[in-house]
Protein backbone atom coordinates (compact mmCIF):
# COMPACT_ATOMS: atom_id res chain seq x y z
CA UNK A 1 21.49 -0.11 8.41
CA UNK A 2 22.59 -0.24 4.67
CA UNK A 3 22.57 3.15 4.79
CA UNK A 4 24.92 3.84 7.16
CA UNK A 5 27.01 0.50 5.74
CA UNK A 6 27.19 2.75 2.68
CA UNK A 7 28.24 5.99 4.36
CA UNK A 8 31.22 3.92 6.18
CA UNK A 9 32.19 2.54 2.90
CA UNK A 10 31.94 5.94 0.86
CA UNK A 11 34.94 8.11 -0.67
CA UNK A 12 36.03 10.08 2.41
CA UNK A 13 37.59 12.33 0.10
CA UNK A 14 34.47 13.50 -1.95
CA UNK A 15 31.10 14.95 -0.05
CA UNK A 16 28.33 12.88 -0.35
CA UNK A 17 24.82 14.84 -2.05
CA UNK A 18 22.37 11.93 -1.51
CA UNK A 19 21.84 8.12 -1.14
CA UNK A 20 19.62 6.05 -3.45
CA UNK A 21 17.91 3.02 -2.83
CA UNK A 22 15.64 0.97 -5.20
CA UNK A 23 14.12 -2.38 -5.96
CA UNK A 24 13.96 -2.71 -1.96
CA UNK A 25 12.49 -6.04 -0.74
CA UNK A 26 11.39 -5.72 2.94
CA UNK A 27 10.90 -9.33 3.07
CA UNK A 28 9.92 -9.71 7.25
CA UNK A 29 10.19 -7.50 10.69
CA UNK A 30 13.36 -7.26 12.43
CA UNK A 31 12.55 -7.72 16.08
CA UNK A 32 14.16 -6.01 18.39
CA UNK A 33 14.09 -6.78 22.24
CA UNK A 34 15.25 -5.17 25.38
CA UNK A 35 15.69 -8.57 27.00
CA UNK A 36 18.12 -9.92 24.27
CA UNK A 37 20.69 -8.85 21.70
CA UNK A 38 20.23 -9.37 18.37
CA UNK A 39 22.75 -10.34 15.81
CA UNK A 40 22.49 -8.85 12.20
CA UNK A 41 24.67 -9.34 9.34
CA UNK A 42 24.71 -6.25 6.52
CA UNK A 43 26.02 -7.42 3.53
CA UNK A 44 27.65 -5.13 0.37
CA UNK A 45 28.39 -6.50 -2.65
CA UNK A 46 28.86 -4.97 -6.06
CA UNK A 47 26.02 -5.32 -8.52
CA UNK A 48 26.68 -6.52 -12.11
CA UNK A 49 24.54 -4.54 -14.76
CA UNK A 50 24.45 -7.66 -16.81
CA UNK A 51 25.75 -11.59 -17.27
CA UNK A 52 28.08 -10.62 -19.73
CA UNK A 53 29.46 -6.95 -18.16
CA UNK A 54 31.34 -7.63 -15.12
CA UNK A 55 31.10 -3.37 -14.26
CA UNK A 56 28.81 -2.36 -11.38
CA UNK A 57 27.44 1.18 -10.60
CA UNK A 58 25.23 -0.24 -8.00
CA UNK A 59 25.69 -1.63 -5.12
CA UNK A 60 23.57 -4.77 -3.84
CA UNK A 61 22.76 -4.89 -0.37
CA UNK A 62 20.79 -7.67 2.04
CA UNK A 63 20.35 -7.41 5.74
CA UNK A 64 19.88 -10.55 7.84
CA UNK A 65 19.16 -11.16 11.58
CA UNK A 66 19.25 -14.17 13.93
CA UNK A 67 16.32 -13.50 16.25
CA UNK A 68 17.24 -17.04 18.14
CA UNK A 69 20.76 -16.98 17.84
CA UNK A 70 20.69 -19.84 15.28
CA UNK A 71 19.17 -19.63 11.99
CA UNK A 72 19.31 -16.39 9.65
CA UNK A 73 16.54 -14.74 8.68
CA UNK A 74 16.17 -12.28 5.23
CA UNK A 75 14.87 -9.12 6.35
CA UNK A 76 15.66 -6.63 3.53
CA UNK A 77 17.49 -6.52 -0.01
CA UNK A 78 17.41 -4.19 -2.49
CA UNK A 79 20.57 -1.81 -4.58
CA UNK A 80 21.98 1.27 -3.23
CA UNK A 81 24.98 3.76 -4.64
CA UNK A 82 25.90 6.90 -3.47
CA UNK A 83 25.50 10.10 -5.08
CA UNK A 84 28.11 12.97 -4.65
CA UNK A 85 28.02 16.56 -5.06
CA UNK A 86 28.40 17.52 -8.93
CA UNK A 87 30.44 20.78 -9.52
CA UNK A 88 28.55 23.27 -9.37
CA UNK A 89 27.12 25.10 -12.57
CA UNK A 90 27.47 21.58 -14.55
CA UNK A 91 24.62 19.84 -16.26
CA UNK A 92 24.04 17.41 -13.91
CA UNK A 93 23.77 19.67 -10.93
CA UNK A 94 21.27 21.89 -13.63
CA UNK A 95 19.04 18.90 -13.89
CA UNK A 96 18.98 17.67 -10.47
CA UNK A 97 18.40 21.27 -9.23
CA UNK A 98 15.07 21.17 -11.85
CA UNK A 99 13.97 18.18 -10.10
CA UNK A 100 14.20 19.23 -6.51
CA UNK A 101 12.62 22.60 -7.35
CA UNK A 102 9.68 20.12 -10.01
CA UNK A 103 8.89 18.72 -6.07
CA UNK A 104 8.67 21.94 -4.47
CA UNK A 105 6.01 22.95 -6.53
CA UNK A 106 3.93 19.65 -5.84
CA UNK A 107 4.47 20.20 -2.49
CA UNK A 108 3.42 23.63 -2.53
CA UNK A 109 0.14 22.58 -4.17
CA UNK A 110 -0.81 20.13 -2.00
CA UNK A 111 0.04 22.03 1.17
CA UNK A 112 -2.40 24.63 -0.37
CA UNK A 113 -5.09 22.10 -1.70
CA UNK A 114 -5.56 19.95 1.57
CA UNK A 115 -7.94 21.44 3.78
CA UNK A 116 -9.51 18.76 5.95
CA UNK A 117 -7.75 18.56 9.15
CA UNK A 118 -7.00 14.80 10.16
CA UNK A 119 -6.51 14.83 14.10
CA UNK A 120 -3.41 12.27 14.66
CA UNK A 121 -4.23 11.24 18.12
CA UNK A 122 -7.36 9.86 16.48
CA UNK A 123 -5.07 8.52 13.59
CA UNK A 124 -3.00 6.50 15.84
CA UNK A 125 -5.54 5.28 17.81
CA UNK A 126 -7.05 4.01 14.21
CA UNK A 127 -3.60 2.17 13.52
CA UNK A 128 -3.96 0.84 17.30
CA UNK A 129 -7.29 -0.57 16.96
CA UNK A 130 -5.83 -2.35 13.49
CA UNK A 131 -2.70 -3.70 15.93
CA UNK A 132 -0.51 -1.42 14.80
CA UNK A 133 1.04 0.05 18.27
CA UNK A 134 3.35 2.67 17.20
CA UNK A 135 5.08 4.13 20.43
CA UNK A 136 6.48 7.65 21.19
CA UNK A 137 9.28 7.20 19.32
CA UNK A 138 7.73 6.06 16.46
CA UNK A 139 4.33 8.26 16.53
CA UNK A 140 5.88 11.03 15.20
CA UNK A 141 3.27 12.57 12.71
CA UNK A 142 1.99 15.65 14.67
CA UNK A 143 0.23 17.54 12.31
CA UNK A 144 -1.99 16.78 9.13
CA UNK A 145 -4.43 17.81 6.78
CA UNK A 146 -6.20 15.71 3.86
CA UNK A 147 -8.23 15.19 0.52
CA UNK A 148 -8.87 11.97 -1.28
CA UNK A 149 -5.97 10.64 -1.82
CA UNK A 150 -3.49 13.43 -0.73
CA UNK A 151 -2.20 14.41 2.64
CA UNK A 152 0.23 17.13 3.71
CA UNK A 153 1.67 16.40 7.47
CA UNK A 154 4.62 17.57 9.24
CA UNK A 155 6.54 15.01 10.95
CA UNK A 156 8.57 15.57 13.89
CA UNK A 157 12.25 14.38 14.68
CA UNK A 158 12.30 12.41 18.17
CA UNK A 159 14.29 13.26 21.03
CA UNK A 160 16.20 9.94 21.59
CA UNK A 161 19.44 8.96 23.11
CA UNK A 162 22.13 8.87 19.67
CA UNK A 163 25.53 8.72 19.89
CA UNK A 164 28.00 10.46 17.66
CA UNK A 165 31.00 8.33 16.46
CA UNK A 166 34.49 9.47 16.24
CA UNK A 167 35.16 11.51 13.64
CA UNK A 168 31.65 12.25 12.15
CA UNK A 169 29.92 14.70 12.49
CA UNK A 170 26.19 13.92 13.16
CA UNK A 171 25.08 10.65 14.86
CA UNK A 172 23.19 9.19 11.52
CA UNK A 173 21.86 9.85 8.45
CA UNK A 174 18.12 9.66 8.86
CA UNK A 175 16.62 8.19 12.33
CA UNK A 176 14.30 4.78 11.63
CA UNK A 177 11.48 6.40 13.94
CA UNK A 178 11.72 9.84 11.46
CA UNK A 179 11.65 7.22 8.18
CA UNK A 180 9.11 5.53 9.59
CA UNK A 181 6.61 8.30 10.50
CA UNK A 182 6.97 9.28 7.04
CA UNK A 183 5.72 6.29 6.07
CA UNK A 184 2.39 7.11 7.88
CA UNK A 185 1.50 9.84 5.46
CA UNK A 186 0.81 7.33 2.99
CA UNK A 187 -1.60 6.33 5.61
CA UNK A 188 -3.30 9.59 5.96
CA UNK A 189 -3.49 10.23 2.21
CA UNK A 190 -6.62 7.63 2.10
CA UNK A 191 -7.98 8.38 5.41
CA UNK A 192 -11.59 8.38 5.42
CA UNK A 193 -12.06 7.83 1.58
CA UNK A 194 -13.02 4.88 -0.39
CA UNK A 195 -9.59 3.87 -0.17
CA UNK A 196 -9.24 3.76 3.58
CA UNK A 197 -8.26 0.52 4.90
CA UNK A 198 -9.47 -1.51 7.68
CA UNK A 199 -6.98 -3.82 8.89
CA UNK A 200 -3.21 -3.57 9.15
CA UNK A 201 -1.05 -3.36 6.50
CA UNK A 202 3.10 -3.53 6.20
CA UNK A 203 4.85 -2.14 4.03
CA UNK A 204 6.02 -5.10 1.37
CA UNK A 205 8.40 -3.20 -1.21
CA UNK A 206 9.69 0.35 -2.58
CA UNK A 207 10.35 1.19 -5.80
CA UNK A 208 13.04 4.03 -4.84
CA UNK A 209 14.08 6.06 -2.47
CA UNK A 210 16.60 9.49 -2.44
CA UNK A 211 17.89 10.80 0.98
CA UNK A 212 19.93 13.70 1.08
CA UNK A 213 23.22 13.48 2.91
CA UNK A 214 21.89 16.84 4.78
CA UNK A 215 18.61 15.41 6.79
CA UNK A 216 18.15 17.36 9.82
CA UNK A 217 18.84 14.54 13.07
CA UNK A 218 18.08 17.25 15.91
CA UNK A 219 15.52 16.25 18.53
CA UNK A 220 12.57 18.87 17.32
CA UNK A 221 12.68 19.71 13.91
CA UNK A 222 9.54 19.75 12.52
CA UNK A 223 9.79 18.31 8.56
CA UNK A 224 6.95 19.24 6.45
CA UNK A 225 5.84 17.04 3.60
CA UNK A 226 3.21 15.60 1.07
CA UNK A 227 2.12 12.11 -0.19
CA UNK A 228 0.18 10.96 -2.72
CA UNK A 229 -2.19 7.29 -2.31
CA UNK A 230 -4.01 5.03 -3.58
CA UNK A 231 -5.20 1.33 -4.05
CA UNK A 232 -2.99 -0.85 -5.75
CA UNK A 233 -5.20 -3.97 -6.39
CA UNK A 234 -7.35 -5.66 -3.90
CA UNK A 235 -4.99 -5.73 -0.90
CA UNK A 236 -2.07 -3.40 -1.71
CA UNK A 237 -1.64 0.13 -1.15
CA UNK A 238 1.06 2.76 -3.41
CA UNK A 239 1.78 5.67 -2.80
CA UNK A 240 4.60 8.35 -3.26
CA UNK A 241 5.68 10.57 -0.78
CA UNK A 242 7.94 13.66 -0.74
CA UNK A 243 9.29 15.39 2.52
CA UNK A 244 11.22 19.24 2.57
CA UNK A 245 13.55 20.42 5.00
CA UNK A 246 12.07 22.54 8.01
CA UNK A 247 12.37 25.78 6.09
CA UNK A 248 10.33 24.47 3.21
CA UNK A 249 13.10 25.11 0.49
CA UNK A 250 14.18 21.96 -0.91
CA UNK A 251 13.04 17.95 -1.17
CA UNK A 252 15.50 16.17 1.63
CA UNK A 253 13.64 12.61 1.12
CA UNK A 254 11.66 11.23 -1.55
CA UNK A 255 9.79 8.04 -1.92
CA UNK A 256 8.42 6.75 -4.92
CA UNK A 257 6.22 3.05 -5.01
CA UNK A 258 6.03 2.56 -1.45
CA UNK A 259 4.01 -0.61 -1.17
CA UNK A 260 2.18 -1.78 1.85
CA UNK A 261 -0.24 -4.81 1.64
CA UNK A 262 -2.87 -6.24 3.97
CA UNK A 263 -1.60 -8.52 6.90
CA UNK A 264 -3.44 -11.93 6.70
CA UNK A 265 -5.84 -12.33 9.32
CA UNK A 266 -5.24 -9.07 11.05
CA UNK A 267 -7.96 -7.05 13.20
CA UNK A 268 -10.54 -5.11 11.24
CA UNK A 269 -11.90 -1.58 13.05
CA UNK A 270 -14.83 -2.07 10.22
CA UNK A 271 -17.16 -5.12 11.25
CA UNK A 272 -18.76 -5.21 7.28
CA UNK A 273 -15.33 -6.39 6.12
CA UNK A 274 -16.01 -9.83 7.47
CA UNK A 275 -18.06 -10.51 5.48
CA UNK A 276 -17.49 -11.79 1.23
CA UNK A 277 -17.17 -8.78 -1.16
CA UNK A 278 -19.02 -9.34 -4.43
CA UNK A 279 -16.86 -7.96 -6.86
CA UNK A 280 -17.80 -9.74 -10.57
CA UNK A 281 -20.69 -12.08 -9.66
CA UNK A 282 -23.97 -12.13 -8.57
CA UNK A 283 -25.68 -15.37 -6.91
CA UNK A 284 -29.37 -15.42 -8.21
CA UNK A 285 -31.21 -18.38 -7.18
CA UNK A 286 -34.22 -19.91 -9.55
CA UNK A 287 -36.93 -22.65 -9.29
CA UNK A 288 -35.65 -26.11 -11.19
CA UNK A 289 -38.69 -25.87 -12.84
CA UNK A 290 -38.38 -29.53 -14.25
CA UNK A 291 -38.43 -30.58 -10.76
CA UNK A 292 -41.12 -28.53 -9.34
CA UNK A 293 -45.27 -29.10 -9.19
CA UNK A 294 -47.38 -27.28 -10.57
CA UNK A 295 -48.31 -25.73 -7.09
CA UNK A 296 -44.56 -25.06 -6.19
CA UNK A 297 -44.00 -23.46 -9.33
CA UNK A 298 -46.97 -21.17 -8.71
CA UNK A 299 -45.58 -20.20 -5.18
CA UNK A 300 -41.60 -19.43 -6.39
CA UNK A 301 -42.67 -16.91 -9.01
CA UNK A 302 -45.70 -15.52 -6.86
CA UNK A 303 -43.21 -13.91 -4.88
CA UNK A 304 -41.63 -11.72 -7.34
CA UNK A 305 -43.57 -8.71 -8.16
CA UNK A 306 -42.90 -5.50 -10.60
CA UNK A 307 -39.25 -5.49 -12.03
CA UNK A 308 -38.41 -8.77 -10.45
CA UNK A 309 -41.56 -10.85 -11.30
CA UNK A 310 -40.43 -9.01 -15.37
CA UNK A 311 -36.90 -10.06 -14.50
CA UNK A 312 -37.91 -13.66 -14.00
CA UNK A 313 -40.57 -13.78 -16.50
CA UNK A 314 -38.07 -13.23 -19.07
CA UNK A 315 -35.77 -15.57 -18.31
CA UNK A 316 -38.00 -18.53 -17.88
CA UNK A 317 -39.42 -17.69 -21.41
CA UNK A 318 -36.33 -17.25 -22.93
CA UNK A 319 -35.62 -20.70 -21.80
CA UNK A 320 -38.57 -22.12 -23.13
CA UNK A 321 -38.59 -20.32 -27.00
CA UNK A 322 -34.57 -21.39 -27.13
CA UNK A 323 -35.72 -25.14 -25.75
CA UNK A 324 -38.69 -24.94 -28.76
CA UNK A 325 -35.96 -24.08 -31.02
CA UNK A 326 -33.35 -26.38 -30.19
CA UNK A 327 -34.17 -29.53 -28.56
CA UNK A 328 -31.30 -31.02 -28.64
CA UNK A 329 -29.80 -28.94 -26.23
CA UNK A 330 -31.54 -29.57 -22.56
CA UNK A 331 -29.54 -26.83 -20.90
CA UNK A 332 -29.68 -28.72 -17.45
CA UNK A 333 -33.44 -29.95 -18.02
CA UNK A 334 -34.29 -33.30 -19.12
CA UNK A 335 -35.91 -34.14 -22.34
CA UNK A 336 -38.63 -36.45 -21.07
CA UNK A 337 -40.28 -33.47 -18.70
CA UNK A 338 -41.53 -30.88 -21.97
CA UNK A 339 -44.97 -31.14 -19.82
CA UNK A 340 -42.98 -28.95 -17.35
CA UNK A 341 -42.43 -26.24 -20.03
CA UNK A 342 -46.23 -26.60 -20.69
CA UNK A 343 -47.61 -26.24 -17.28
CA UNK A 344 -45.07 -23.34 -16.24
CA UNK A 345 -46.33 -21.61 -19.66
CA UNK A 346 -49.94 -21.93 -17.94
CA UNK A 347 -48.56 -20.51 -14.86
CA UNK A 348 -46.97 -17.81 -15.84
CA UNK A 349 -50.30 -15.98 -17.92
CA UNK A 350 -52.71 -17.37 -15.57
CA UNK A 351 -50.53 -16.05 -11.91
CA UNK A 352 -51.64 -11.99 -11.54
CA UNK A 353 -49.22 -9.50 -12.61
């Protein structure tokens, strides 16, 4: 939506290269239903580079929606500005023509470094299982291969109904099922690796993104592409994702800090994740040996044996020669049980090693 408020607000008399987005907020869904309309607001305003500098390059956008016809609700924010072709031969068109072909080369290299071939009926079946449904407009991944952390996958444009206003001359800029099935590369970068997660996750915010004014929009075209993933934290995922035109000569849409993070009490296709993670601690339980007989202290470290019963051993003594040393400090025992120390010292030689 902002992009195509930004194409309809654009200099009709130069030729648009690309359109950036960054700092992009996607703050909740946008629901769309076929039993209602929906009213949405998309609002442009310029963006001041500072408190005390009135100029703007950038241009500050926020979409909004009234899912019940009442109340507005924030669905995405972030700044946009439009690039336009540079003359050609000039610096700038030098340096942006050092970038695109800097991304052909990644892309290149991971088409020819992922090997593992990642079946995508299986994949969205995965994303199914997790509750995310994606339909036939929007499962539009049809081919991918993987390592850890890298995929290369070729997503296809869907054959939908689009209308072509008056005087343009292609019915959008980039189709929100194409957009999204790139996002699903991100996806099947940590498929199957430590990384690989187990319930749903959304995408939350993007750092930037570039879209060139020339996407392909017919029904078909197959768009090759790479991404790059990982872990961002506990819950969070990152990753940066580059996509070519169908001949495989130059970047058309790149993607850099795509964040997705876990969905709060969403489905898990791994049963083990129920259950706590120990991730800095360890819970070790030991006898309160001030509190025990003589008896029950010979049964709690009977039970250890080898390493453990050494383990334990250790510790208890280490207790005892720091107690001897400073008895002042009762480190959870009580000063008027020392016979305690004395009888688990008789223990401890006499129980068999």
């Amino acid at each position: 939506m902002a992009l195509e408020a930004a194409s309809q607000t654009s200099d009709e008399a130069r030729r648009i290269a690309a359109y950036k987005m960054r700092d992009i907020q996607l703050t909740s869904a946008l629901v769309v239903s076929d039993e209602a309309d929906l009213e949405y607001i998309v609002q442009l305003r310029p963006h001041n580079s500072g408190t005390r500098d009135s100029s703007s390059t950038w241009t500050e956008f926020v979409v909004t929606s009234s899912p019940d016809g009442k109340g507005l609700v924030k669905n995405c924010s972030g700044l946009l500005i439009v690039e336009y072709e540079h003359e050609e031969g000039s610096s700038s068109s030098q340096e942006r023509n050092l970038e695109l072909q800097a991304l052909k080369s990644q892309y290149l290299e991971a088409r020819d470094s992922c090997k593992t071939r990642l079946d995508t009926t299986e994949f969205y079946a995965d994303l199914t299982s997790m509750g995310l449904e994606y339909g036939p407009t929007f499962a539009n991944m049809t081919d991918s291969r993987i390592r850890n952390g890298q995929s290369w996958g070729v997503v296809e444009i869907p054959d939908v109904l689009s209308r072509t206003l008056e005087g343009c001359d292609r019915p959008h800029i980039i189709h929100p099922g194409t957009l999204d099935a790139i996002f699903h590369l991100a996806f099947a970068a940590v498929k199957g690796g430590k990384d690989n997660p187990s319930t749903a996750m959304v995408p939350k915010s993007i750092d930037e993104v570039i879209i060139s004014a020339n996407v392909p929009f017919a029904a078909g075209v197959k768009l090759p592409g790479f991404s790059n993933s990982a872990r961002h934290g506990f819950k969070d995922l990152k990753a940066d994702i580059v996509m070519l035109d169908d001949n495989e000569n130059l970047p058309i849409v790149e993607i850099n800090g795509f964040l997705c993070t876990e969905v709060s009490g969403a489905s898990s296709s791994n049963a083990t994740e129920n259950s706590a993670k120990s991730i800095t601690s360890k819970l070790i339980w030991r006898p309160a040996i001030d509190l025990l007989s003589s008896e029950e202290l010979r049964g709690a470290l009977g039970k250890f044996t080898g390493l453990e019963k050494l383990t334990e051993v250790s510790f208890v003594l280490s207790l005892i020669f720091h107690y001897a040393n400073h008895p002042q400090k009762t480190f959870g025992l009580r000063l008027e049980t020392q016979e305690s120390f004395v009888r688990l010292c008789c223990i401890l030689f006499e129980t068999p090693s």
